[in-house]
Protein backbone atom coordinates (compact mmCIF):
# COMPACT_ATOMS: atom_id res chain seq x y z
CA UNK A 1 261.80 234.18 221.67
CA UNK A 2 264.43 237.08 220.66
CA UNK A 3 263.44 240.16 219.06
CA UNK A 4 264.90 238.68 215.46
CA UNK A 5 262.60 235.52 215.27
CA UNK A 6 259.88 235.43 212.76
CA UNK A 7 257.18 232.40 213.73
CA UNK A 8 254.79 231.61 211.16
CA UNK A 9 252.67 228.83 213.03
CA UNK A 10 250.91 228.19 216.69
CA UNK A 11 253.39 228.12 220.48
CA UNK A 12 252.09 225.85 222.90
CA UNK A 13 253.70 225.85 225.96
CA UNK A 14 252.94 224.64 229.84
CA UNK A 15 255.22 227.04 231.31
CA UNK A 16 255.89 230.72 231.17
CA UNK A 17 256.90 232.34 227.75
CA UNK A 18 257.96 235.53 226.51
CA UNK A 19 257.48 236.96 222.68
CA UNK A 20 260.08 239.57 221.32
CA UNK A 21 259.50 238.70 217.82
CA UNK A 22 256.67 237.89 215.12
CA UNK A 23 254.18 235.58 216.03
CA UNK A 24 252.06 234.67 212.90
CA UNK A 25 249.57 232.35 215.08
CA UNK A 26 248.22 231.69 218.12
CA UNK A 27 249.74 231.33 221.35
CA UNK A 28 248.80 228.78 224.46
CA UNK A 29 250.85 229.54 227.88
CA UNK A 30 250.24 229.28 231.43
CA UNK A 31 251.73 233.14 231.49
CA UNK A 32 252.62 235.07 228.76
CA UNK A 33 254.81 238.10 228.05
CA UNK A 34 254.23 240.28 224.73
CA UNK A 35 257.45 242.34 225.16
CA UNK A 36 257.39 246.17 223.55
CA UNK A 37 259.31 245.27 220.52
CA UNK A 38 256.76 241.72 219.85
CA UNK A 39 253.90 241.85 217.34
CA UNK A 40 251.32 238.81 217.62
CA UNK A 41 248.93 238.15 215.34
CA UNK A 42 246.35 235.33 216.42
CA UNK A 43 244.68 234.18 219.08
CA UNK A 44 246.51 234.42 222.69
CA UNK A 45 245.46 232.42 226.04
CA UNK A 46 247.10 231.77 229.36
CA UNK A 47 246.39 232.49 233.13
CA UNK A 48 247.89 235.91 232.67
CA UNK A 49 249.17 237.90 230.02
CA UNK A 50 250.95 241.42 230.09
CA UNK A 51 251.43 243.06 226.79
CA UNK A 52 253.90 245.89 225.81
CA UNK A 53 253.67 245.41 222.15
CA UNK A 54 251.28 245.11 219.76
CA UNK A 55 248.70 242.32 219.18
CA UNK A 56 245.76 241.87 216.88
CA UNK A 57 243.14 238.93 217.27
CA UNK A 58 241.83 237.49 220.20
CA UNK A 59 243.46 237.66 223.96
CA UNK A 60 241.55 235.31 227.06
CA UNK A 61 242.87 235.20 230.38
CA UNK A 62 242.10 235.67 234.08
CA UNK A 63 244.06 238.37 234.24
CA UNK A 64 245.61 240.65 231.23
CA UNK A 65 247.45 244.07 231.76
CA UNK A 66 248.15 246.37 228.53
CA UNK A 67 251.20 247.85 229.27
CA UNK A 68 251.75 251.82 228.56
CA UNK A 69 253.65 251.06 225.16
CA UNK A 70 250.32 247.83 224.38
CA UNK A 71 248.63 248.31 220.62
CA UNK A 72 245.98 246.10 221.08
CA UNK A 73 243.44 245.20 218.61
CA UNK A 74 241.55 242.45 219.67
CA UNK A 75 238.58 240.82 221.77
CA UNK A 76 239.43 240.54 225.14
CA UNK A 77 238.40 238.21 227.38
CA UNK A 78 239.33 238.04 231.08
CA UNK A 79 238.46 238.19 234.19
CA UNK A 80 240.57 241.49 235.62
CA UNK A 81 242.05 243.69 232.93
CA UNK A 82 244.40 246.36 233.80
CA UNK A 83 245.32 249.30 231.31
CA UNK A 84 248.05 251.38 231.91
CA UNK A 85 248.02 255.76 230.79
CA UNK A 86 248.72 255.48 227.17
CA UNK A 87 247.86 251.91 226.28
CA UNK A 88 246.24 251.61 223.01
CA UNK A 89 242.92 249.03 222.94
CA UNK A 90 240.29 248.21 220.38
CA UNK A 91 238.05 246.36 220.22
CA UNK A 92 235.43 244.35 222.63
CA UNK A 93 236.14 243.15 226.08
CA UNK A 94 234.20 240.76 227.83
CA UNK A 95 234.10 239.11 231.73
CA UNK A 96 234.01 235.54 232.27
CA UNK A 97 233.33 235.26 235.75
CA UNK A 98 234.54 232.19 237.63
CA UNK A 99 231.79 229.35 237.65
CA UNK A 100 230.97 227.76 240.67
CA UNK A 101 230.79 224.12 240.48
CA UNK A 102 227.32 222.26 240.60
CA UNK A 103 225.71 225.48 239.82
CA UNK A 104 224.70 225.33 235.98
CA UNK A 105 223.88 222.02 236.78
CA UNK A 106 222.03 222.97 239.69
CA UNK A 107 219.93 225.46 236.95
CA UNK A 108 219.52 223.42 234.45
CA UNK A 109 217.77 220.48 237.18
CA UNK A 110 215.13 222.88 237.69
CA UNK A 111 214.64 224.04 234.01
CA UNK A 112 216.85 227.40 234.31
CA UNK A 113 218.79 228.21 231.13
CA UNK A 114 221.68 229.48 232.85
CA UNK A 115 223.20 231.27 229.83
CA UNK A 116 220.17 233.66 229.32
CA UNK A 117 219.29 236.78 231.27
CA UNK A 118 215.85 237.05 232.53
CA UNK A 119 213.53 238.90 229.96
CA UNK A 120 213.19 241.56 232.88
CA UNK A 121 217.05 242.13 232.58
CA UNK A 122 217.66 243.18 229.13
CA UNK A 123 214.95 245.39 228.95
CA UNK A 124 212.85 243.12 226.78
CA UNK A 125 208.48 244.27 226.42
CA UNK A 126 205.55 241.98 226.01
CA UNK A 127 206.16 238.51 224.20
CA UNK A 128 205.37 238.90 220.28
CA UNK A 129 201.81 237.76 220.48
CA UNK A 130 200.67 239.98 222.92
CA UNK A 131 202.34 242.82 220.80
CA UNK A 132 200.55 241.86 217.60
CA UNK A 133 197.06 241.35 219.50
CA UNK A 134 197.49 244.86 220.59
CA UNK A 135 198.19 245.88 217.12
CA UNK A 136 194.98 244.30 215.57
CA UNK A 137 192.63 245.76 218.74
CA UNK A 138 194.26 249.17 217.47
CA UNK A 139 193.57 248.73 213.96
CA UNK A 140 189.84 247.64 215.09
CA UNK A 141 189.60 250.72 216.88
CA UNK A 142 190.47 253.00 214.02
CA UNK A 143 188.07 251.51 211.44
């Protein structure tokens, strides 16, 4: 898309594509190319995106690279994210690490919730009750 195009709507594309322009939407590639003079704003996905210009939303992909001259404002979502010396980012970024097949399954068979961390893990104390009956043997004690 050349530098003078103006796109007010959503790309959608199997192949690779490249943004000079505006992009008022979101974009859907298999690999994606936000050029230095492109601004993007929407939701961008593909295998692998590289951004030089600026984009504000949300970015997913296995593998993004903010290039030196990137103004990103967005959530990121990947699975390797490279930032070149000078890159601007804001904004969260999280992993999404590859799942292996059969294995949520496999967790959920034996009553594993898969998308929770283990109480142990996130630093989490006694369940609520136990709190509270702690709380009352307190207040006993003080009377």
């Amino acid at each position: 898309m050349s530098a003078d195009l103006v796109v007010n709507g959503n790309l959608v594309s199997e192949g690779d594509m490249q943004v000079d322009g505006t992009v008022e939407g979101d974009i859907t590639s298999k690999k994606l190319t936000i050029s230095a003079t492109a601004v993007v704003r929407g939701s961008i996905e593909a295998e692998a995106i590289v951004i030089a210009g600026a984009v504000t939303g949300q970015v997913k992909a296995r593998h993004v690279t903010l290039n030196k001259t990137a103004r990103v404002i967005a959530d990121v979502v990947q699975e390797r994210l490279t930032i070149e010396p000078g890159a601007f980012f804001e904004g969260n970024c999280r992993h999404f690490p590859e799942e292996k097949p059969g294995e949520k399954k496999a967790l959920e068979r034996i009553g594993a919730k898969p998308d929770l961390a283990p109480a142990a893990l996130v630093g989490a104390s006694k369940p609520a009750a136990a709190d509270a009956d702690a709380k009352e043997k307190d207040s006993r004690a003080l009377a």
